[in-house]
N, C-alpha and C. Protein backbone atom coordinates (compact mmCIF):
# COMPACT_ATOMS: atom_id res chain seq x y z
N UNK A 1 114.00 184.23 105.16
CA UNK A 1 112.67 184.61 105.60
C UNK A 1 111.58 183.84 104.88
N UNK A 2 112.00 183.60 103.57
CA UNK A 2 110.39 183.03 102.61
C UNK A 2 110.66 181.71 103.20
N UNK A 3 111.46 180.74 103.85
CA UNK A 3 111.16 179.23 104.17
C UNK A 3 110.60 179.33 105.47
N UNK A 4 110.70 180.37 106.42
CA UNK A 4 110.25 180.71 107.69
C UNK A 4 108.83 180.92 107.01
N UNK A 5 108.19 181.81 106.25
CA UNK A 5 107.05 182.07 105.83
C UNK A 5 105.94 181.12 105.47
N UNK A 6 106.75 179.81 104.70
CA UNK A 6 105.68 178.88 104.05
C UNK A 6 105.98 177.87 105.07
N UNK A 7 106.71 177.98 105.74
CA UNK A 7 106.68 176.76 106.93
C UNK A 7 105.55 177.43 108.07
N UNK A 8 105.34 178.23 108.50
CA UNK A 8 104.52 179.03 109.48
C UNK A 8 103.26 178.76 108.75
N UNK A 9 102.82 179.44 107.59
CA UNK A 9 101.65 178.95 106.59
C UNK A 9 101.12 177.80 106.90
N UNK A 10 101.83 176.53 106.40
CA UNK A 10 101.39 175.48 106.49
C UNK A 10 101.14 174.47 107.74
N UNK A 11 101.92 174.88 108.94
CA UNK A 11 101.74 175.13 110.11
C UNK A 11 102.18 173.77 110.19
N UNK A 12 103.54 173.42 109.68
CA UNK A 12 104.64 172.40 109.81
C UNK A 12 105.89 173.18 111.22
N UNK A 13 105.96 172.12 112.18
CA UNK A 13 106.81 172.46 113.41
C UNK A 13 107.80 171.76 113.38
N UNK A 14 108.62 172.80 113.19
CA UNK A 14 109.97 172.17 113.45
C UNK A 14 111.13 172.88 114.55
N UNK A 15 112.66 172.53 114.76
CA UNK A 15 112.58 173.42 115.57
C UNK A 15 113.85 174.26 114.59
N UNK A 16 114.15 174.80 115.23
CA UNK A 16 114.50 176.02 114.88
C UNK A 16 115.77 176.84 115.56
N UNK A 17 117.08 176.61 114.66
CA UNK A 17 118.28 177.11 115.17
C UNK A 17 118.85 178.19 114.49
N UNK A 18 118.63 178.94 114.94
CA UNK A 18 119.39 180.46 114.87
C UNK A 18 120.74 180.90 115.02
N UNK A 19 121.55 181.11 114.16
CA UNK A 19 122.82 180.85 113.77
C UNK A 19 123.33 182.30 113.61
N UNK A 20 124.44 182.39 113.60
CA UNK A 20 125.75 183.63 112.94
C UNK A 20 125.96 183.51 112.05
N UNK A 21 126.41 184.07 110.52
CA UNK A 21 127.38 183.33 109.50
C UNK A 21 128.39 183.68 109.72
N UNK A 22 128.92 184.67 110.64
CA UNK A 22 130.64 184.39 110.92
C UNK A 22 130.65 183.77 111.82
N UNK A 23 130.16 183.13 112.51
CA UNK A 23 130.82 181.58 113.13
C UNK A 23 129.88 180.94 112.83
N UNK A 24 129.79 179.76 111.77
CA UNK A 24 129.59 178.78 111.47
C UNK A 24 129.35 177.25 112.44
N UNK A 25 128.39 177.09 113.14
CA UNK A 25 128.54 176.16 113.88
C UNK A 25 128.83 174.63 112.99
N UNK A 26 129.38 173.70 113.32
CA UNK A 26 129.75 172.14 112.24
C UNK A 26 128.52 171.93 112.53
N UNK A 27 127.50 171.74 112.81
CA UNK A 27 126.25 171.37 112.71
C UNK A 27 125.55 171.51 110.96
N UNK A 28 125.95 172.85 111.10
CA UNK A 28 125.36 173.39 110.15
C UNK A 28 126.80 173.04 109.08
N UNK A 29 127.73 172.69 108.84
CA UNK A 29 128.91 172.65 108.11
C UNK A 29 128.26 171.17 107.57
N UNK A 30 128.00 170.35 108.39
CA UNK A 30 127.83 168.87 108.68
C UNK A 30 126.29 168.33 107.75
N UNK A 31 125.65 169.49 107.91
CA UNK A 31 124.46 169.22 107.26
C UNK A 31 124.64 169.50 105.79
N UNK A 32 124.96 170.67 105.59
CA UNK A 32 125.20 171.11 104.34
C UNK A 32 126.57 171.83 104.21
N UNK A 33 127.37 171.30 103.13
CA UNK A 33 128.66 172.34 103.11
C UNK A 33 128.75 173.54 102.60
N UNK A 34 128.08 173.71 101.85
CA UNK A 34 127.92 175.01 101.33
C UNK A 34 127.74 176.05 101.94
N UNK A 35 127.08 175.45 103.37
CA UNK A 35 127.07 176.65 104.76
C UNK A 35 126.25 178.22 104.58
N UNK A 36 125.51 177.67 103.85
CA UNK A 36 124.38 179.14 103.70
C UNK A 36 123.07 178.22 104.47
N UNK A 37 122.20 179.75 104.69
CA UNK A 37 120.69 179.77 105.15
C UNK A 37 120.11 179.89 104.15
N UNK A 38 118.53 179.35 104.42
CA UNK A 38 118.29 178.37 105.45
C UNK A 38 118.65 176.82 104.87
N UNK A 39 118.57 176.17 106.07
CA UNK A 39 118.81 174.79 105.75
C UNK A 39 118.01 173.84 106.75
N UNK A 40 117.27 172.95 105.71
CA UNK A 40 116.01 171.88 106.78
C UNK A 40 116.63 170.72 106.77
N UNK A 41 116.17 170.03 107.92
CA UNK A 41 116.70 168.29 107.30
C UNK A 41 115.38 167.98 108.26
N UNK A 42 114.77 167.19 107.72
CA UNK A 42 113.59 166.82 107.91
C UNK A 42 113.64 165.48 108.81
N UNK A 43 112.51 165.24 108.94
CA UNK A 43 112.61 163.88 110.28
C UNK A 43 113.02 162.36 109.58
N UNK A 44 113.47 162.54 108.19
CA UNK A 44 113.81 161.12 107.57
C UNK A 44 115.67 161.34 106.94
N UNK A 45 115.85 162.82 107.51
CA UNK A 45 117.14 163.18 107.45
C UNK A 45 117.75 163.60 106.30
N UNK A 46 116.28 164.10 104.86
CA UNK A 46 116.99 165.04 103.96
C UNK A 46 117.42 166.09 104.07
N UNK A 47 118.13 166.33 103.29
CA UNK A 47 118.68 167.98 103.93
C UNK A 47 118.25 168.98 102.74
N UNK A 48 117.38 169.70 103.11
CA UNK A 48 116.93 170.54 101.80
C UNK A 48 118.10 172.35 102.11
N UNK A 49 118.89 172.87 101.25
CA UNK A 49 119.29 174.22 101.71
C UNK A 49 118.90 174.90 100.45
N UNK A 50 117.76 174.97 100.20
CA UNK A 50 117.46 175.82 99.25
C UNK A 50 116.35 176.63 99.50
N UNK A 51 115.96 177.63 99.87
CA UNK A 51 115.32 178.61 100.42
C UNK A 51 113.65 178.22 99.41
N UNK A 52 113.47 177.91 98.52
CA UNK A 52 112.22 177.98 97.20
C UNK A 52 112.15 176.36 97.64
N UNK A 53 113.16 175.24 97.75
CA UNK A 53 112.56 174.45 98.23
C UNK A 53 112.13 173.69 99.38
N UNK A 54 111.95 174.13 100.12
CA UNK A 54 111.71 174.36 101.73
C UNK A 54 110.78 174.78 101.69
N UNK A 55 110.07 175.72 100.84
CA UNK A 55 108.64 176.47 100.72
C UNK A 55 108.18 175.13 100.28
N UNK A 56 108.47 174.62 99.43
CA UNK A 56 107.68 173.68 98.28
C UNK A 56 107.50 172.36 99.24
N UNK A 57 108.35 171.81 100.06
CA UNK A 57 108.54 171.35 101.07
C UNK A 57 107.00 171.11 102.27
N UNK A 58 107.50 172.13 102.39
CA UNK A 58 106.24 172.48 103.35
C UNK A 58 104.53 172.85 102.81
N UNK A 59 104.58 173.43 101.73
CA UNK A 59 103.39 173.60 101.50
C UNK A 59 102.89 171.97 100.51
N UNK A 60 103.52 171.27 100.16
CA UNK A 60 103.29 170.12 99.57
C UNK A 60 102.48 169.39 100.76
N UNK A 61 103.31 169.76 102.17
CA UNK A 61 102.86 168.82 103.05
C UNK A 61 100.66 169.53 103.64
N UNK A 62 101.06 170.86 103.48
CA UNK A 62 100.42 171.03 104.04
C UNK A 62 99.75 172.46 103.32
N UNK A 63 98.65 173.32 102.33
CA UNK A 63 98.75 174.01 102.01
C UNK A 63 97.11 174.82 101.97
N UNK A 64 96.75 175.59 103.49
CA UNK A 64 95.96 175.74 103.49
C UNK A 64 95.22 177.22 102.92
N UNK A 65 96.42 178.02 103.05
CA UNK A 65 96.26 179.06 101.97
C UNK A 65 96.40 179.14 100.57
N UNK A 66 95.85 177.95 100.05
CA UNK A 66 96.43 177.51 98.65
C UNK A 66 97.15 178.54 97.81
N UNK A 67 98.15 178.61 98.44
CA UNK A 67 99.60 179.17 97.40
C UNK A 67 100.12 178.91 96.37
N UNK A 68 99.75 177.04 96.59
CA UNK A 68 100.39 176.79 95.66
C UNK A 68 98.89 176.29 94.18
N UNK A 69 97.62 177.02 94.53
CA UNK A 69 96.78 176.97 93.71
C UNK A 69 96.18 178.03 93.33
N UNK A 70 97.13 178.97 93.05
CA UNK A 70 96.35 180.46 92.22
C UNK A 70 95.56 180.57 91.46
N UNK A 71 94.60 181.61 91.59
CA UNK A 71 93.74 181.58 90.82
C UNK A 71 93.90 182.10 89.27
N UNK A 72 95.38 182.90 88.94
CA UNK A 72 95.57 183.16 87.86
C UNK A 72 96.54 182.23 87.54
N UNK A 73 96.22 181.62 86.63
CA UNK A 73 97.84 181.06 86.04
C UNK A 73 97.77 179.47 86.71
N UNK A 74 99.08 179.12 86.85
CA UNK A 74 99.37 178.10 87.46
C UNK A 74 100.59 177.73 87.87
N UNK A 75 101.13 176.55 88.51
CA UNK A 75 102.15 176.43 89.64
C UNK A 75 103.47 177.07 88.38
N UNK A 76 103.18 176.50 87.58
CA UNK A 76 104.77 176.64 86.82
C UNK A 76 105.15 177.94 86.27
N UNK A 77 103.94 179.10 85.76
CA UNK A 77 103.76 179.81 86.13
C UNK A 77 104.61 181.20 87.49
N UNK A 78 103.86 181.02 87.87
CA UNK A 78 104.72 181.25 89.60
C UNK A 78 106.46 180.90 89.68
N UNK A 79 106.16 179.81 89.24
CA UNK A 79 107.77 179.00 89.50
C UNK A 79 108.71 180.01 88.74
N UNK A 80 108.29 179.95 87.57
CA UNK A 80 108.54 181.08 86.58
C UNK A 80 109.60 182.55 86.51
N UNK A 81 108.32 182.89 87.85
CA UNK A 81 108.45 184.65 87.73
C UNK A 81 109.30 184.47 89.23
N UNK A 82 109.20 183.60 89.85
CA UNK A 82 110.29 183.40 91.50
C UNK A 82 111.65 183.07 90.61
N UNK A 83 112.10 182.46 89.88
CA UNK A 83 113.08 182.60 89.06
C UNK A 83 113.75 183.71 88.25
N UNK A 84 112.94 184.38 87.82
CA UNK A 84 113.31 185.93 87.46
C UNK A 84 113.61 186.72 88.19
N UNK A 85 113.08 186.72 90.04
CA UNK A 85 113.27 187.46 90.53
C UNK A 85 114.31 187.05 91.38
N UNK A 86 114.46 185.10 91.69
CA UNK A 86 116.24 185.15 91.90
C UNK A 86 117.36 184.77 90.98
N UNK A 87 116.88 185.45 89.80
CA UNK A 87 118.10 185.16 88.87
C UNK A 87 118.76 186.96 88.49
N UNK A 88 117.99 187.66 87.75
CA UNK A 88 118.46 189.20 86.95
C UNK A 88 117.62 190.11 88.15
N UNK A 89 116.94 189.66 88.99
CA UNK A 89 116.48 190.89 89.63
C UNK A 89 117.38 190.74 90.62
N UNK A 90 117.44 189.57 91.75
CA UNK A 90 118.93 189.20 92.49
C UNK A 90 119.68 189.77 92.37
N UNK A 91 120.46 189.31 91.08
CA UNK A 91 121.61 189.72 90.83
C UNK A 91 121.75 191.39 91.17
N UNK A 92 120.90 192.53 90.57
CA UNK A 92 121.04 193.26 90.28
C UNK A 92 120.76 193.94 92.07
N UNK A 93 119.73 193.83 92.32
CA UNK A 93 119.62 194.24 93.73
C UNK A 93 121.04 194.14 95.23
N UNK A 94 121.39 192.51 94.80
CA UNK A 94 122.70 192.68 95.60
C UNK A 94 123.49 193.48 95.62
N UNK A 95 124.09 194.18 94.15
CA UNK A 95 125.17 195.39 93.31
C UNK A 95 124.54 196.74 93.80
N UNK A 96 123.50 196.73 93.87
CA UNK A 96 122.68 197.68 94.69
C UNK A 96 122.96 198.53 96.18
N UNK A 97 122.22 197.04 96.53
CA UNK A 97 122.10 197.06 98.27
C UNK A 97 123.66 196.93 98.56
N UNK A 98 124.66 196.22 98.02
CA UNK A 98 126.10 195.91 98.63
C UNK A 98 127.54 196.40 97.30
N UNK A 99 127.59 197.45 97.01
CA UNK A 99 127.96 198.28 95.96
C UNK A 99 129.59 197.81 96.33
N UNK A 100 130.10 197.77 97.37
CA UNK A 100 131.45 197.29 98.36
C UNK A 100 131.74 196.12 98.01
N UNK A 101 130.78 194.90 98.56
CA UNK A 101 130.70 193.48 98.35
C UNK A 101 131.36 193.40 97.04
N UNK A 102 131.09 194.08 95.91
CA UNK A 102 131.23 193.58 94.56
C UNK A 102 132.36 194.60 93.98
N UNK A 103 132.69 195.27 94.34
CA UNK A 103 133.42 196.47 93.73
C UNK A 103 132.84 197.25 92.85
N UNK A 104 132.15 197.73 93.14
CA UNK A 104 130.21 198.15 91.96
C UNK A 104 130.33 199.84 92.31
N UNK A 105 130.95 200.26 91.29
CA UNK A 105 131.67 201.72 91.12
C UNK A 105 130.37 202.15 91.20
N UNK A 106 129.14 201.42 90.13
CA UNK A 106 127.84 202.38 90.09
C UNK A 106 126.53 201.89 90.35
N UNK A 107 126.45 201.72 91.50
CA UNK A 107 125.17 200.96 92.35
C UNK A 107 123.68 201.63 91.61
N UNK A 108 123.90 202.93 91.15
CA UNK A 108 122.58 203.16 90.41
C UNK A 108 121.83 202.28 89.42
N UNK A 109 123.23 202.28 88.86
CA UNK A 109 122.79 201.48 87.06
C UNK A 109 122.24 200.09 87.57
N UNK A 110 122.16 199.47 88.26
CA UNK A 110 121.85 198.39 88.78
C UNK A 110 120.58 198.76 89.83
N UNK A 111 120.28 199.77 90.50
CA UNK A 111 119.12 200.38 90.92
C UNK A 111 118.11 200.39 89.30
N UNK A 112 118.41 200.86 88.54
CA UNK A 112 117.61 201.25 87.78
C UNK A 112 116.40 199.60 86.73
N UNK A 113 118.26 198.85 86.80
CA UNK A 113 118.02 197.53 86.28
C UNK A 113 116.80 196.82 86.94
N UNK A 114 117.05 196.55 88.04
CA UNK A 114 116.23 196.01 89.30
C UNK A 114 114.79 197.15 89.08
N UNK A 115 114.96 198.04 88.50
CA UNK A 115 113.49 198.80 88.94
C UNK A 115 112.90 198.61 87.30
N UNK A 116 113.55 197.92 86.46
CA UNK A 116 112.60 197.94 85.17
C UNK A 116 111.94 196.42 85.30
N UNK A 117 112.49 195.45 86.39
CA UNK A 117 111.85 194.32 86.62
C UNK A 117 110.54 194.58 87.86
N UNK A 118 110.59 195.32 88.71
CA UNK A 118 109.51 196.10 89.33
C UNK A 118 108.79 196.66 88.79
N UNK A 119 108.72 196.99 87.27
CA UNK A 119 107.99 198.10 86.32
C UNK A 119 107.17 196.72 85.79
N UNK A 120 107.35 195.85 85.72
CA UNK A 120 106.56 194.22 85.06
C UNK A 120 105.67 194.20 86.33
N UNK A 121 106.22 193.96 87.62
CA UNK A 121 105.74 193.75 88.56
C UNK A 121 104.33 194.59 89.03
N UNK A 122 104.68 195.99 89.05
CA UNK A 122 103.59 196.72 88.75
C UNK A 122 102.50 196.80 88.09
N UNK A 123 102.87 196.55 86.85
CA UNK A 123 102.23 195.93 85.84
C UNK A 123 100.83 194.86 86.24
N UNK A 124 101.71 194.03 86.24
CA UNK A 124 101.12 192.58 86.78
C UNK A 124 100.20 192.70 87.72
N UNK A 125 100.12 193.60 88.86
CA UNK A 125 99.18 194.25 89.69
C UNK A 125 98.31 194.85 89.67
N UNK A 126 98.14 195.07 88.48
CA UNK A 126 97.04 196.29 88.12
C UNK A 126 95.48 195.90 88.42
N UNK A 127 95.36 194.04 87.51
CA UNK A 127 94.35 193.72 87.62
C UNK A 127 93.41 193.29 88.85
N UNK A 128 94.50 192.96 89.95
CA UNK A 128 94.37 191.85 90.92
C UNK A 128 95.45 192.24 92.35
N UNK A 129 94.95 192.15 93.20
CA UNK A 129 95.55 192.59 94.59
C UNK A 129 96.70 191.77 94.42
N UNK A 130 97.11 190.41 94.28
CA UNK A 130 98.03 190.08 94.38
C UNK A 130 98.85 189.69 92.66
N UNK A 131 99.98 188.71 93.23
CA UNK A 131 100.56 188.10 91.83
C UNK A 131 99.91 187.48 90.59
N UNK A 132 99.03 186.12 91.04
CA UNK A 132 98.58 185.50 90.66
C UNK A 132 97.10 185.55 90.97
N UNK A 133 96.57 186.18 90.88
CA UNK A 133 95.04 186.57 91.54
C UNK A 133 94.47 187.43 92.86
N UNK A 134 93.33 186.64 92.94
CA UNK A 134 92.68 187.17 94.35
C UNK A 134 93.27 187.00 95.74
N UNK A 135 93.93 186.07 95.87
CA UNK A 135 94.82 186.08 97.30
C UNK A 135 96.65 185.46 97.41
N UNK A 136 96.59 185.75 98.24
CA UNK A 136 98.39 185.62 98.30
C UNK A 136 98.68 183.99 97.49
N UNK A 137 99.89 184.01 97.74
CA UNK A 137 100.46 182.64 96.25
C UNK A 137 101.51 182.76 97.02
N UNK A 138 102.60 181.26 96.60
CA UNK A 138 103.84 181.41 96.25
C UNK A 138 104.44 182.12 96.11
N UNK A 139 104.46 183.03 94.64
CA UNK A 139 104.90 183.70 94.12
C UNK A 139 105.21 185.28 94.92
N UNK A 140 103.83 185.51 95.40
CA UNK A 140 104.17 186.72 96.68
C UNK A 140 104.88 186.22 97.23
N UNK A 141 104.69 185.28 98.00
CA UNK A 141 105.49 184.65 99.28
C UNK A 141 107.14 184.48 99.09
N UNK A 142 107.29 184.49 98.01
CA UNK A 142 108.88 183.88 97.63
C UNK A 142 109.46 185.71 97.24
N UNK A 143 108.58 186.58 96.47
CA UNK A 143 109.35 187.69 95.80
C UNK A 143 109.61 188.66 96.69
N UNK A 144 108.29 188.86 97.71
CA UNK A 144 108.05 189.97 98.76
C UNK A 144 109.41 190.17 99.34
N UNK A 145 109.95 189.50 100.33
CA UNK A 145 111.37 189.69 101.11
C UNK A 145 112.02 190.39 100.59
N UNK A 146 112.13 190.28 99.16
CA UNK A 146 113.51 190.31 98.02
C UNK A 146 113.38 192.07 97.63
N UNK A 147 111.80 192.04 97.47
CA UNK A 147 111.26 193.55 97.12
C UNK A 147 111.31 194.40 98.25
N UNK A 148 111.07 193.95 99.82
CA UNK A 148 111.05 194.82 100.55
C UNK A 148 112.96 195.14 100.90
N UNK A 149 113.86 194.19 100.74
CA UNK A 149 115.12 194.70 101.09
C UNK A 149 115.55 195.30 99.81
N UNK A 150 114.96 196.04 98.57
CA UNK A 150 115.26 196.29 97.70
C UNK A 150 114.83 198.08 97.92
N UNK A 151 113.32 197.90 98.74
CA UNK A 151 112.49 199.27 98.92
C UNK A 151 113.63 200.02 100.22
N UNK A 152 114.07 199.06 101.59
CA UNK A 152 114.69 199.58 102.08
C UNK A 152 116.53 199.81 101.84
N UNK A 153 116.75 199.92 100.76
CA UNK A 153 118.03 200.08 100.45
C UNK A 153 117.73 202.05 100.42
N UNK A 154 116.60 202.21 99.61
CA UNK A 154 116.86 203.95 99.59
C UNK A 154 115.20 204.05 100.01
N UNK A 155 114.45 204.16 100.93
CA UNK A 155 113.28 204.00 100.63
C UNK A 155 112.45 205.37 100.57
N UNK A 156 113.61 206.57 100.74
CA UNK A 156 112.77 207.86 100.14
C UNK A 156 112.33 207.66 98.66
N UNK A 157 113.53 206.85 97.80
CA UNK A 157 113.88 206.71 96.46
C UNK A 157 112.60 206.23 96.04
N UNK A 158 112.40 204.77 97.08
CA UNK A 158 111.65 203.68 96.26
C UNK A 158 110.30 204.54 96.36
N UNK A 159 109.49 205.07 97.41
CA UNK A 159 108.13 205.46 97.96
C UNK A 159 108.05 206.55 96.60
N UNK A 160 108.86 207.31 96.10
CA UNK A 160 108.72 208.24 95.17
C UNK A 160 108.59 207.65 93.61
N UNK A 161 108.82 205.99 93.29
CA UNK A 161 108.33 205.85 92.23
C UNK A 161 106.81 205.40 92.08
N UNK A 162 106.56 205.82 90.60
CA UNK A 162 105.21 205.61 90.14
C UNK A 162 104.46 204.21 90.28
N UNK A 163 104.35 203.29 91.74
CA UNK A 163 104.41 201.62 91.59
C UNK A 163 103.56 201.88 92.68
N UNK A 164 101.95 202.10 91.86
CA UNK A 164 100.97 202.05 93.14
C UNK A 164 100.41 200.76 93.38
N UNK A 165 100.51 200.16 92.49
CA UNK A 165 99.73 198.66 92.96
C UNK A 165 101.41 197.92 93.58
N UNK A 166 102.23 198.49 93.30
CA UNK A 166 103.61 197.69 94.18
C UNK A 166 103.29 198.14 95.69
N UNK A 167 103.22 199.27 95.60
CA UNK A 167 103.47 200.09 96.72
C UNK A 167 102.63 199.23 97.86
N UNK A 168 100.90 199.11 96.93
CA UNK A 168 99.92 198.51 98.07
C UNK A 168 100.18 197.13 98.37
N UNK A 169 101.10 196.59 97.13
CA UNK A 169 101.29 194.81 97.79
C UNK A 169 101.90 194.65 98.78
N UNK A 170 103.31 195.47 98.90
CA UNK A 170 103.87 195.25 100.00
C UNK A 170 103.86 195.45 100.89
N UNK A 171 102.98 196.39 101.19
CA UNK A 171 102.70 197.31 102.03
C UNK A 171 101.22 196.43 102.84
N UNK A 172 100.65 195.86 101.92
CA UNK A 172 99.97 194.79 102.59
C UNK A 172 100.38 193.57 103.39
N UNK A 173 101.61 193.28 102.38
CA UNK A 173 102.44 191.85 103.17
C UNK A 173 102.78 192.13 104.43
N UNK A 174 103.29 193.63 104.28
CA UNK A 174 104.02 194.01 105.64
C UNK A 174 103.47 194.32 106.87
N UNK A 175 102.45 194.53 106.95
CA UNK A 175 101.09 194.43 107.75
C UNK A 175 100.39 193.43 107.95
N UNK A 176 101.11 191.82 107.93
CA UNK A 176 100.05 191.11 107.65
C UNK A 176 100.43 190.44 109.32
N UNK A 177 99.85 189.46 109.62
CA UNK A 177 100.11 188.73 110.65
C UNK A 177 101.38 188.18 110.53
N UNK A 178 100.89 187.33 109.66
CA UNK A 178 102.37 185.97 108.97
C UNK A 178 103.81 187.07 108.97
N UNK A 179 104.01 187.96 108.40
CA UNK A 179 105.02 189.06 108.34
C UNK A 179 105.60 189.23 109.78
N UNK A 180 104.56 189.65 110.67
CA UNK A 180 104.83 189.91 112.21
C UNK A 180 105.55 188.86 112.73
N UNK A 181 104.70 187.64 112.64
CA UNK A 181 105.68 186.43 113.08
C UNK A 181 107.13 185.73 112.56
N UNK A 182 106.83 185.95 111.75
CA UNK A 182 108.32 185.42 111.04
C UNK A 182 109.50 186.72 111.25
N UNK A 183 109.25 187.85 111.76
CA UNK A 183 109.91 188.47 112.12
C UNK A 183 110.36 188.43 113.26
N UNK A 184 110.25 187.49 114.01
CA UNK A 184 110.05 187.78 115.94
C UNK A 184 111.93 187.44 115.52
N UNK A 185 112.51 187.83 116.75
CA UNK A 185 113.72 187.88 116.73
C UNK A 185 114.31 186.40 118.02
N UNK A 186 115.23 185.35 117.54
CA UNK A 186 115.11 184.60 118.22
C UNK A 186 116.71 184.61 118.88
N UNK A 187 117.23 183.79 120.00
CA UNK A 187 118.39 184.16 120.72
C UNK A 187 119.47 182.93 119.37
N UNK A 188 120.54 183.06 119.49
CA UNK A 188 121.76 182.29 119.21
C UNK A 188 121.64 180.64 119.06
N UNK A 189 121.10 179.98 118.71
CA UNK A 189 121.73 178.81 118.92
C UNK A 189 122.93 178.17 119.68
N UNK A 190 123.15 177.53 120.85
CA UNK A 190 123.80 176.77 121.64
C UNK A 190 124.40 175.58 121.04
N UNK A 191 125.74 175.85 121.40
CA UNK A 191 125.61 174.16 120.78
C UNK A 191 125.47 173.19 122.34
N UNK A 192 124.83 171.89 121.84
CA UNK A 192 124.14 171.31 122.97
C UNK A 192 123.03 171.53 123.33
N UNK A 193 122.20 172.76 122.72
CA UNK A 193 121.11 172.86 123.42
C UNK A 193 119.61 172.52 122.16
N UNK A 194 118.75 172.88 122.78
CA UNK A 194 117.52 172.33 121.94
C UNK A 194 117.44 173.87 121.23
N UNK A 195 116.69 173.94 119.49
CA UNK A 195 116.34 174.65 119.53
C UNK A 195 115.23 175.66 119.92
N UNK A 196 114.60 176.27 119.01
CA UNK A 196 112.97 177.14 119.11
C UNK A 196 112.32 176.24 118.72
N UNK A 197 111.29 175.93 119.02
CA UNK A 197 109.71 175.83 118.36
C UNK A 197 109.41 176.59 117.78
N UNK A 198 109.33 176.44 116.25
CA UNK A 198 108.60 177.16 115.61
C UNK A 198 107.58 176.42 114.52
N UNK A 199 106.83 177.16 114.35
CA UNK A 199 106.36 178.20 114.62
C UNK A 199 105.95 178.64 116.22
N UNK A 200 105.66 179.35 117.16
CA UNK A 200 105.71 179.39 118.19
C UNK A 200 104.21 179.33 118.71
């Protein structure tokens, strides 16, 4: 979702194939082996499959919501705290959300882990509507996804903790335009056929 996000942002068109991961089309084997989403290859035929750089990607090219120029802090900064949140908050949220996946006898203790890195996050909000200042960043843009499939794992749970400036960030993202669109739901990818235009 966050490379769909900063590609829509910057209002870079590309097109756009919508895939299964249990069937694997060789397209996608062919581009990258590693065979995870998302994955770009650009019109000079790099192949970027890294979700943070595909953002960086795109907003380099093009960055009119300066995301990548916060008003608190700075890029490395940002880079920073999107690292924390896919390294020990990741981790911990997957054991969470997929207790099976891992053989994770106690999905709490790892609820709780994941919610003392949301307790920073909160934090961090107090002063300023967003991450890094007065308007959205990177840093929203890259953590939000991660936080909202974290809120909907129990979300009586999550709405009942004390995370009012969390509560209003996301709750803003999720209401936003950009949110709406990157959500639209697109058909299968063909093989042989063209993809989406997107942004649309």
């Amino acid at each position: 979702m966050r490379a769909r996000l900063a590609i829509a942002a910057s209002d870079q068109v590309c097109e756009l194939r919508e895939i299964s991961l249990r069937d694997k089309p060789a397209a996608l084997l062919k581009a990258s082996p590693k065979a995870t989403v998302p994955v770009l290859v650009d019109i000079d035929g790099r192949v970027i499959d890294q979700s943070l750089d595909i953002m960086l990607w795109a907003l380099q090219r093009n960055d009119p919501g300066a995301w990548l120029a916060p008003t608190l802090r700075d890029l490395g900064s940002m880079l920073a705290l999107v690292a924390e949140c896919d390294g020990d908050f990741k981790y911990h949220l997957d054991r969470y959300k997929y207790p099976e996946r891992y053989d994770e006898p106690n999905a709490d203790e790892h609820r709780g882990r994941a919610a003392d890195w949301l307790d920073g996050l909160n934090d961090t909000l107090h002063d300023s509507p967003f991450l890094f200042g007065d308007h959205a960043a990177l840093a929203d843009m890259a953590i939000a996804p991660f936080v909202r499939q974290f809120a909907h794992t129990d979300s009586g749970w999550f709405q009942s903790q004390p995370w009012t400036n969390l509560h209003a960030w996301l709750n803003r993202w999720l209401a936003s335009e950009l949110f709406a669109q990157v959500m639209q739901k697109y058909p299968l990818w063909e093989l042989e056929t063209a993809g989406v235009r997107f942004p649309s």
